[in-house]
N, C-alpha and C. Protein backbone atom coordinates (compact mmCIF):
# COMPACT_ATOMS: atom_id res chain seq x y z
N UNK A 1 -3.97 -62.94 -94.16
CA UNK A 1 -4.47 -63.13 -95.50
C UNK A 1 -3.30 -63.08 -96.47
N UNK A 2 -3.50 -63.91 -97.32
CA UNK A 2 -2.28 -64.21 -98.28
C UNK A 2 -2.37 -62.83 -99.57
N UNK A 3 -0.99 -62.51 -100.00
CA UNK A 3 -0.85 -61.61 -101.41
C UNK A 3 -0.62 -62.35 -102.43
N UNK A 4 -0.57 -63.59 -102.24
CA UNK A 4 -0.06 -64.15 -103.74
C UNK A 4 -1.54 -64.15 -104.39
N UNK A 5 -1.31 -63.96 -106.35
CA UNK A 5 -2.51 -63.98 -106.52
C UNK A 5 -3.07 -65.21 -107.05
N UNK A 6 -3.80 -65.89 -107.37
CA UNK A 6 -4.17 -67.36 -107.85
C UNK A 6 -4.25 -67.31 -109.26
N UNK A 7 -3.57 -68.34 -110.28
CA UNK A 7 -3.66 -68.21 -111.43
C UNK A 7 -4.29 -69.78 -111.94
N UNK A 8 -5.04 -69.90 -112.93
CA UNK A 8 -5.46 -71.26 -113.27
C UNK A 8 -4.40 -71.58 -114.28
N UNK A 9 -3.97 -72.80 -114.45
CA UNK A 9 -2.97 -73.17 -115.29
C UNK A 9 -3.52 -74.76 -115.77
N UNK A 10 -3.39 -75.12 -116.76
CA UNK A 10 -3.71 -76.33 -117.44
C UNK A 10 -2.59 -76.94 -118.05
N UNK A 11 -2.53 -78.01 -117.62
CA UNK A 11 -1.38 -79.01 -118.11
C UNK A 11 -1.99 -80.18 -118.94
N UNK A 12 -0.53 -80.43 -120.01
CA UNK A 12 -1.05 -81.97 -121.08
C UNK A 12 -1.19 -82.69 -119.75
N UNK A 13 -1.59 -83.93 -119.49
CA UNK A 13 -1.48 -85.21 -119.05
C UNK A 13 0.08 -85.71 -118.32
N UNK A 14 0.53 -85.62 -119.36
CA UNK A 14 2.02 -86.45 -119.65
C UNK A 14 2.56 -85.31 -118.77
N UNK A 15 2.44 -83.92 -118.81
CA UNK A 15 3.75 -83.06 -117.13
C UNK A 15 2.74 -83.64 -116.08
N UNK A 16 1.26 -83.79 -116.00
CA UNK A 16 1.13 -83.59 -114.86
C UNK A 16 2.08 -84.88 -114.25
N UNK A 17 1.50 -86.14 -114.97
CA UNK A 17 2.43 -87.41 -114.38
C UNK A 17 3.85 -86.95 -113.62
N UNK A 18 4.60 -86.39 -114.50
CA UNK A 18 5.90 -86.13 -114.41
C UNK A 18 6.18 -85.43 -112.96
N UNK A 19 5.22 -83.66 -112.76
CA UNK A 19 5.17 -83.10 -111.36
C UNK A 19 4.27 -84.16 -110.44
N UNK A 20 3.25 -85.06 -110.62
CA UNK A 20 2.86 -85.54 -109.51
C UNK A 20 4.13 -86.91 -109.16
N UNK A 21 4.38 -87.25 -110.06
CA UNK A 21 5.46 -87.98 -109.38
C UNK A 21 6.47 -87.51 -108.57
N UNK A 22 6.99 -86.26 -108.66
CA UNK A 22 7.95 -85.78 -107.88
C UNK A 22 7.17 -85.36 -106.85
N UNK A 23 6.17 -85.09 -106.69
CA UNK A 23 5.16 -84.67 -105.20
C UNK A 23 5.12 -85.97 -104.33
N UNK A 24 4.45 -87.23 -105.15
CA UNK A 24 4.75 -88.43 -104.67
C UNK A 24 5.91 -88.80 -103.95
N UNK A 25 7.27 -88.49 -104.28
CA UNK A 25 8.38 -88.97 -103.76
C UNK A 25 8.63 -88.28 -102.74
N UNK A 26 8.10 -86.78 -102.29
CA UNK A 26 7.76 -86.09 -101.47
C UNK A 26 9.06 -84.87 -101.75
N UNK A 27 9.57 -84.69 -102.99
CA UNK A 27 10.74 -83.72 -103.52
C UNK A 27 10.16 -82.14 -103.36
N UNK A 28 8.33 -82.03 -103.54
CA UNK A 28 8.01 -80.99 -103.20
C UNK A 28 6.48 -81.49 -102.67
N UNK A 29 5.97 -80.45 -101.66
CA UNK A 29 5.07 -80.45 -101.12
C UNK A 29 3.51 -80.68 -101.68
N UNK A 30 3.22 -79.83 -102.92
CA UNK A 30 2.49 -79.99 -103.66
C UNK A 30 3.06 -79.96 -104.88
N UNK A 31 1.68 -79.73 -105.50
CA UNK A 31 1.60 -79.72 -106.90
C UNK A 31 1.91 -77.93 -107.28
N UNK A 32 1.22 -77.12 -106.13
CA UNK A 32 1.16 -75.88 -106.30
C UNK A 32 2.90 -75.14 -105.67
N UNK A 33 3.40 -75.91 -104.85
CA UNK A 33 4.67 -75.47 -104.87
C UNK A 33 6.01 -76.05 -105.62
N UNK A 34 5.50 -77.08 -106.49
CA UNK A 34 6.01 -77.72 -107.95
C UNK A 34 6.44 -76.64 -108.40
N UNK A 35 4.94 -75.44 -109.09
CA UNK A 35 4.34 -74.91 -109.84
C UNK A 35 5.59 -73.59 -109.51
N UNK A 36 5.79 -73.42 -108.34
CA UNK A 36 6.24 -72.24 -107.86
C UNK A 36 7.43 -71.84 -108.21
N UNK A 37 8.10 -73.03 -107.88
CA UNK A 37 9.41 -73.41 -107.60
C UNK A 37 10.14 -73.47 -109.10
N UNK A 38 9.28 -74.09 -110.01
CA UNK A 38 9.55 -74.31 -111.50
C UNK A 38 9.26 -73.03 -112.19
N UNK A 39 8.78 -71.58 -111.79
CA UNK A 39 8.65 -70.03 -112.32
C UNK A 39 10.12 -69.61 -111.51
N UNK A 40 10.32 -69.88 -110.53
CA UNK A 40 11.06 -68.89 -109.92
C UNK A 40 12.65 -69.16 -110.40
N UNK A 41 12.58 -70.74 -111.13
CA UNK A 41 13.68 -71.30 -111.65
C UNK A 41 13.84 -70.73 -112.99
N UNK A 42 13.05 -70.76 -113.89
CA UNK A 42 12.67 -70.16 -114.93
C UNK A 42 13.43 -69.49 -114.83
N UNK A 43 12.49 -68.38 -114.02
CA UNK A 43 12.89 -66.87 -114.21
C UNK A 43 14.14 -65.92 -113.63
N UNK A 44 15.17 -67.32 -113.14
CA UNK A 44 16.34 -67.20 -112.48
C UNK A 44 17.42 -67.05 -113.95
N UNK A 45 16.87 -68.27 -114.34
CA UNK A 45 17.49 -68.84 -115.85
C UNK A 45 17.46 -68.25 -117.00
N UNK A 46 16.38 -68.01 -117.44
CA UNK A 46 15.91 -67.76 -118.83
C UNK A 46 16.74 -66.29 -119.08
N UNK A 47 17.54 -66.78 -120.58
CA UNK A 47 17.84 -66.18 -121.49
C UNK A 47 17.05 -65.97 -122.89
N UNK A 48 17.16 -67.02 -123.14
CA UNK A 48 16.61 -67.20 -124.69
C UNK A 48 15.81 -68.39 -125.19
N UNK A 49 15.09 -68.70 -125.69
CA UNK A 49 15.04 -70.26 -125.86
C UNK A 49 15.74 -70.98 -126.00
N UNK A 50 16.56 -71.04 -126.96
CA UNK A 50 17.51 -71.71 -127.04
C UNK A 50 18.68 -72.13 -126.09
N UNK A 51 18.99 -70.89 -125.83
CA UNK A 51 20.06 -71.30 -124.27
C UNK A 51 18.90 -71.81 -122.99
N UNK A 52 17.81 -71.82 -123.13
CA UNK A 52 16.69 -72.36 -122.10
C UNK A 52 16.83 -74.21 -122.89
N UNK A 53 16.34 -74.36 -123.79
CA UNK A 53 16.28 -75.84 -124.08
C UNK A 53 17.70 -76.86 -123.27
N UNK A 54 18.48 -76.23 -123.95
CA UNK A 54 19.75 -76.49 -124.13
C UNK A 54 20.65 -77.07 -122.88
N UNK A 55 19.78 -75.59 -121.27
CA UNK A 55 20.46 -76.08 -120.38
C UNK A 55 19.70 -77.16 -119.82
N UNK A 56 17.95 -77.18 -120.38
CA UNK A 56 17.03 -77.83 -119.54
C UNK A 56 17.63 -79.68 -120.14
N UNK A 57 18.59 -79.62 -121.37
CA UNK A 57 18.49 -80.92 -121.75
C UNK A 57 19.91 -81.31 -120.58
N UNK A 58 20.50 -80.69 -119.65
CA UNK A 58 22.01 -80.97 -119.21
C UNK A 58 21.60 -81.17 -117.82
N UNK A 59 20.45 -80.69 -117.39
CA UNK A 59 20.03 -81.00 -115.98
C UNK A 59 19.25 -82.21 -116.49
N UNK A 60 18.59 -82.61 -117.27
CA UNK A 60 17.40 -83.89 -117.41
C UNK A 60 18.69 -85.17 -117.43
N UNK A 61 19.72 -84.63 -117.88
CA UNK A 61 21.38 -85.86 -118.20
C UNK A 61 21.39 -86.22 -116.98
N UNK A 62 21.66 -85.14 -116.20
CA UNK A 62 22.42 -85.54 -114.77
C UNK A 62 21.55 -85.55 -113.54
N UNK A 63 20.21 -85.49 -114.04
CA UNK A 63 19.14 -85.87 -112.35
C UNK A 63 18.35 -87.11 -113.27
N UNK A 64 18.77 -87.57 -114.25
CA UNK A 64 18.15 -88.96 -114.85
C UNK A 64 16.58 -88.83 -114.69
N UNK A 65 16.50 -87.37 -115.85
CA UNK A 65 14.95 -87.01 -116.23
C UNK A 65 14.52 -88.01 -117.32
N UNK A 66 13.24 -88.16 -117.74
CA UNK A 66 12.97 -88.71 -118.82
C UNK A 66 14.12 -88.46 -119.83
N UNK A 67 13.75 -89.35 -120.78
CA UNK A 67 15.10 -89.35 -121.94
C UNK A 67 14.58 -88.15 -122.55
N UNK A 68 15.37 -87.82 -123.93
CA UNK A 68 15.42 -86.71 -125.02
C UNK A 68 13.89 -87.30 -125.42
N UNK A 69 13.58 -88.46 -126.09
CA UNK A 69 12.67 -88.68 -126.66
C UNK A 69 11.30 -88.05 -126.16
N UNK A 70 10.74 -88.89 -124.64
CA UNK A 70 10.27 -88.21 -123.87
C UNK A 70 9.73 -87.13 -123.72
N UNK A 71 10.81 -86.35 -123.66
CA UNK A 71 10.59 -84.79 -123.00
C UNK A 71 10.28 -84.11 -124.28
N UNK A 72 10.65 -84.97 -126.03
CA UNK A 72 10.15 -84.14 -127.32
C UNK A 72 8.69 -84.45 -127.40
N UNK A 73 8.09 -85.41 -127.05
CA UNK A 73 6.69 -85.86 -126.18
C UNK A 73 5.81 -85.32 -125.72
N UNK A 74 6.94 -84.83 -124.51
CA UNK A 74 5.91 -83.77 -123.53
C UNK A 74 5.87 -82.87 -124.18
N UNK A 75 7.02 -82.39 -124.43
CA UNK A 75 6.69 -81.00 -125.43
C UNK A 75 6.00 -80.52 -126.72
N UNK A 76 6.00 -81.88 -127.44
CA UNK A 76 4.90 -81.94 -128.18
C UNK A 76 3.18 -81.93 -127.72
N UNK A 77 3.23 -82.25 -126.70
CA UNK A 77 1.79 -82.00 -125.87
C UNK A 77 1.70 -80.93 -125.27
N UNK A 78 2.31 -79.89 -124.95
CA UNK A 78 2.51 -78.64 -124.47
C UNK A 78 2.23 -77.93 -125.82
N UNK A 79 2.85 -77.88 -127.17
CA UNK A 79 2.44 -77.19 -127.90
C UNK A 79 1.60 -77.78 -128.66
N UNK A 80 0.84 -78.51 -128.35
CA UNK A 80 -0.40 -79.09 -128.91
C UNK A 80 -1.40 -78.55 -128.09
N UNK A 81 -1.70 -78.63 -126.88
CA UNK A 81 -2.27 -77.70 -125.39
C UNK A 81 -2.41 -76.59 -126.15
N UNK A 82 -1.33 -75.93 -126.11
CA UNK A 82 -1.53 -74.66 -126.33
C UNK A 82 -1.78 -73.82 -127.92
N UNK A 83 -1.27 -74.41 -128.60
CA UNK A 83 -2.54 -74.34 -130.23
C UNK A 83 -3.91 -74.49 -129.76
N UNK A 84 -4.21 -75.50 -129.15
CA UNK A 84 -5.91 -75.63 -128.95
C UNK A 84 -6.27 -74.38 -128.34
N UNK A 85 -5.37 -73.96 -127.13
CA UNK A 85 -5.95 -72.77 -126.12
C UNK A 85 -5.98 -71.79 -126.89
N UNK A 86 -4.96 -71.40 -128.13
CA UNK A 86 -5.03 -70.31 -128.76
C UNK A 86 -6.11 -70.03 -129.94
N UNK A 87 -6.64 -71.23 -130.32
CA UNK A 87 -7.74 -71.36 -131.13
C UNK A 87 -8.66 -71.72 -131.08
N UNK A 88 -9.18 -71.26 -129.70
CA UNK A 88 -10.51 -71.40 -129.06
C UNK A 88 -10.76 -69.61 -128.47
């Protein structure tokens, strides 16, 4: 029997595209070890926001992520997501 515990998580539209495409190419197994893999990176990383944006814009340069525009996009749908979640 497994210890991990199960968490529900809701995504804009526009990441899921982004993680199911990399599942598609077969870069990770699922969607749920996407999920995993992208906390444990996080939480390898994270300083500050700012030094978080900053390095996330120098890896998107050099693995030819969506452009800047893009990813101000997604992220505009992430904090659009999450205004709604907070005001409900």
């Amino acid at each position: 029997m497994s210890t991990a515990e199960k968490v529900s998580v809701r995504f804009p539209p526009g990441l899921m595209r982004e993680i199911d495409k990399l599942v598609e190419r077969g870069e990770f197994s699922s969607r749920s070890e996407f999920i995993k893999e992208a906390v444990r990176f996080f939480l390898l990383h994270y300083e500050s926001p700012k030094e978080l944006w900053e390095e996330y814009k120098l890896l998107a340069r050099s693995r030819k992520l969506p452009s800047e525009e893009e990813i101000e996009k997604l992220l505009e749908e992430v904090d659009e997501e999450w205004k709604r979640s907070r005001s409900s």
